[in-house]
Protein backbone atom coordinates (compact mmCIF):
# COMPACT_ATOMS: atom_id res chain seq x y z
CA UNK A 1 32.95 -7.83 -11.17
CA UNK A 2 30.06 -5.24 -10.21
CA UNK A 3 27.44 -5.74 -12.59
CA UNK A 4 25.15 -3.21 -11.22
CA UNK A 5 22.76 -2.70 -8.24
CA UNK A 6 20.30 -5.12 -7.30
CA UNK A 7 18.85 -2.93 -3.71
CA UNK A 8 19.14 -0.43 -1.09
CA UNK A 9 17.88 -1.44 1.91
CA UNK A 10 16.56 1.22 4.82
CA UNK A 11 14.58 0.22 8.00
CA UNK A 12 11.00 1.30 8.01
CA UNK A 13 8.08 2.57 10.84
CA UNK A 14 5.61 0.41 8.95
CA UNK A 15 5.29 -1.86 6.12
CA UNK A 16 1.90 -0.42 4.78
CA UNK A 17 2.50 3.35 5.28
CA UNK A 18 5.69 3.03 2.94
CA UNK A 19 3.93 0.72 0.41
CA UNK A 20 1.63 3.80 0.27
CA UNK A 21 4.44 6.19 -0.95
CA UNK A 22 6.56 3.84 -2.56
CA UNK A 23 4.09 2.16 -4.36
CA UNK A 24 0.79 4.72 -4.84
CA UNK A 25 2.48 8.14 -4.78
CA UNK A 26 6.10 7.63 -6.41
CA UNK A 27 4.73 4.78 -8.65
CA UNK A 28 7.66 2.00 -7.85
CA UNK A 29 5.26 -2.01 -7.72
CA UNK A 30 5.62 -3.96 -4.64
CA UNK A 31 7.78 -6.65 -5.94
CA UNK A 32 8.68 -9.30 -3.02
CA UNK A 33 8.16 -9.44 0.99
CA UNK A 34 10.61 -11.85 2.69
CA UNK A 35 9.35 -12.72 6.05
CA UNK A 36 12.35 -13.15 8.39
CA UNK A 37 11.57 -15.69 11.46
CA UNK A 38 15.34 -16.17 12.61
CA UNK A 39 18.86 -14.21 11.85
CA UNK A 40 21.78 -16.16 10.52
CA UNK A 41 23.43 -15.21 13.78
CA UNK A 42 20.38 -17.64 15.39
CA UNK A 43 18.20 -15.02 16.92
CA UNK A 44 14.72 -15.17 16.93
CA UNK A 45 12.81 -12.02 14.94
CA UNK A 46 9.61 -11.25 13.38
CA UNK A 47 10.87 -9.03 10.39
CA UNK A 48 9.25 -8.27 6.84
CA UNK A 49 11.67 -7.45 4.10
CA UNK A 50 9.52 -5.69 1.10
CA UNK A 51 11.64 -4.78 -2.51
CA UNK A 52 10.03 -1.85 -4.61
CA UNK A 53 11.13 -2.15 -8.44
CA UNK A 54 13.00 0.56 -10.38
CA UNK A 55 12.37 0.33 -14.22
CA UNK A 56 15.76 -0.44 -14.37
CA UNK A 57 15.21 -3.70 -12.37
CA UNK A 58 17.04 -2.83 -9.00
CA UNK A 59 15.07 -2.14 -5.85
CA UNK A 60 14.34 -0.11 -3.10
CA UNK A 61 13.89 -2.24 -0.04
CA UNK A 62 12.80 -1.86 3.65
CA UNK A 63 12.89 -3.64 6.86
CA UNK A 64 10.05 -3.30 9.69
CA UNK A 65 11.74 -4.87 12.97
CA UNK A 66 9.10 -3.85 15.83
CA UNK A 67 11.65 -6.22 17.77
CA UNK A 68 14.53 -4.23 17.30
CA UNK A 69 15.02 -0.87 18.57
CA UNK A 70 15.84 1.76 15.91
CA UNK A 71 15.77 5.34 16.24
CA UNK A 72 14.52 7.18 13.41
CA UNK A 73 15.25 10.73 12.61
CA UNK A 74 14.71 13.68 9.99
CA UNK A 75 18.23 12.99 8.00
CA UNK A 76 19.87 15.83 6.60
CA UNK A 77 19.74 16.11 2.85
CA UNK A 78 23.67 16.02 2.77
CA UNK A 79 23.54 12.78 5.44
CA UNK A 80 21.50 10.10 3.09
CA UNK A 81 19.21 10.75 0.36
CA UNK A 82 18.02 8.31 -2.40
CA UNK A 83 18.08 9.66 -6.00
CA UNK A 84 15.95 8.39 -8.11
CA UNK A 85 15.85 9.67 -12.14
CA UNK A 86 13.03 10.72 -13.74
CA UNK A 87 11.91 12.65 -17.28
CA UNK A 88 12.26 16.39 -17.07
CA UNK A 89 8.61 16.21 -17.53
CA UNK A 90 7.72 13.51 -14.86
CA UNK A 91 9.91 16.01 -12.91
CA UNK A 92 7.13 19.05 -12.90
CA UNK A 93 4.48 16.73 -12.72
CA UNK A 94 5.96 15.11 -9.85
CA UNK A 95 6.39 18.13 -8.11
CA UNK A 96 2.80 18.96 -8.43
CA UNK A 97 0.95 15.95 -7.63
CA UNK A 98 3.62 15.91 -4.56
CA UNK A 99 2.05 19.89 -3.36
CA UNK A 100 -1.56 18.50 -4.34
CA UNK A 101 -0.92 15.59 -1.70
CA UNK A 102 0.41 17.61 0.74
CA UNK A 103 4.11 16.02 0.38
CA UNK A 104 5.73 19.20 0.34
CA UNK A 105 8.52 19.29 -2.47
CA UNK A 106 11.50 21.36 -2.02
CA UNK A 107 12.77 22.30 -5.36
CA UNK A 108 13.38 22.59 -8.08
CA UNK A 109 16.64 22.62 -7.19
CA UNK A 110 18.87 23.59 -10.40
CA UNK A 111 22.51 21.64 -10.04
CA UNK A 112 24.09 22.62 -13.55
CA UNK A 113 23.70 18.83 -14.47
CA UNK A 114 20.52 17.76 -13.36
CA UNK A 115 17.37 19.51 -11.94
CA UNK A 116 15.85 17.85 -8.45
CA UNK A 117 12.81 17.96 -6.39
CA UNK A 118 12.67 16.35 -2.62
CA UNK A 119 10.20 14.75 -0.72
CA UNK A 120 10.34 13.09 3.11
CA UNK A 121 8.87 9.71 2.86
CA UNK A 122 7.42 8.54 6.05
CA UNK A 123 10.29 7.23 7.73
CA UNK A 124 12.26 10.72 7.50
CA UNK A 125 14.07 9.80 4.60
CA UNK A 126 14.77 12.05 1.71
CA UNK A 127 13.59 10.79 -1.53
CA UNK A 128 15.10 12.83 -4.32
CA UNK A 129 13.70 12.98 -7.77
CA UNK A 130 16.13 14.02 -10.70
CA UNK A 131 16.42 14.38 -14.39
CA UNK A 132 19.37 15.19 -16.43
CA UNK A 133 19.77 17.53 -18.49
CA UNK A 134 21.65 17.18 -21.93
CA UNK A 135 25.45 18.18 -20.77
CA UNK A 136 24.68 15.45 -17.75
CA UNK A 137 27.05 12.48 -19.47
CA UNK A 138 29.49 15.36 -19.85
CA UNK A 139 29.27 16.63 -16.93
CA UNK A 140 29.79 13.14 -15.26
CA UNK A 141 32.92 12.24 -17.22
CA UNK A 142 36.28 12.37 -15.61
CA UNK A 143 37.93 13.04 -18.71
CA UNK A 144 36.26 16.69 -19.15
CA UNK A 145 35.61 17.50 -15.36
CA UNK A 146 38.68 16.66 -13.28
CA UNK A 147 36.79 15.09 -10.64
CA UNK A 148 40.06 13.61 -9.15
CA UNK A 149 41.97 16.75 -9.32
CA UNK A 150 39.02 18.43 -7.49
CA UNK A 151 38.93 16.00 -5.07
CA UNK A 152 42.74 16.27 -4.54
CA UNK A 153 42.43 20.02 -4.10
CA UNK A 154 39.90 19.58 -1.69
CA UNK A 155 41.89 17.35 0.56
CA UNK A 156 44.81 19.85 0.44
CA UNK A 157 42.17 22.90 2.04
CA UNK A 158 39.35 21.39 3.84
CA UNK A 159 40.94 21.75 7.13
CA UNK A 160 41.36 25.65 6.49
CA UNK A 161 37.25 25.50 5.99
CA UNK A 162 36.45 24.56 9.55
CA UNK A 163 36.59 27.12 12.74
């Protein structure tokens, strides 16, 4: 069914200042622009669709619409992030070349599992980096961490959690 996936896709301010973190400071290639002259709907647009590649052959991709109104805004870690793994040691080094820029990197951020660091790009989205750590297929399997009962508890006593 699902063999994987192929890309995310986000809107963007502008085409060149995201190549610029995408591509120079995280390290993911320009792949493919699409230029988009007309919807399937009919309507008339002057769009480019750009694709970043993973190593693991997905993509990243972005949209810059200056014909469509969008409102961009600083998104809360906890409303949409993109995680993207790295080596523990690409980690560090990541986090430094991101103060060096002037990227600011929250983090490291220790979550049992896997250790993060998190960057804005220049749309306002938050670009998490992560690498696991050695319990992290563990950690991740239903079998040893009742992730359904968990969730089932939850359901039972969230209401109780808001005023």
């Amino acid at each position: 069914m699902i063999k994987g996936l192929h890309h995310n896709a986000y809107r963007c301010r502008d085409s060149e200042e995201t190549r610029k973190f995408y591509e120079d400071f995280l390290g993911l290639p320009l792949s493919g622009t699409l230029e988009i002259k007309e919807t399937k709907s009919g309507r008339k647009t002057d769009t480019l669709h750009t694709f970043y590649r993973l190593d693991d052959g997905s993509f990243l991709a972005f949209f810059e619409a200056p014909d469509m109104p969008f409102e961009f805004k600083n998104q809360h870690d906890y409303d949409l992030h993109i995680a993207l793994e790295v080596t523990p040691e690409n980690l560090h080094r990541m986090f430094e070349k991101g103060k060096k820029e002037g990227k600011n990197p929250r983090g490291i951020s220790d979550h049992t599992f896997i250790d993060s660091i998190y960057f804005r790009d220049p749309n306002g989205y938050v670009i998490e980096l992560t690498a696991k750590r050695p319990n992290h297929d563990e950690a991740m399997d239903p079998a040893h961490n009742r992730a359904r009962a968990k969730l089932d508890s939850w359901q039972q006593r969230k209401s109780t959690l808001v005023a």
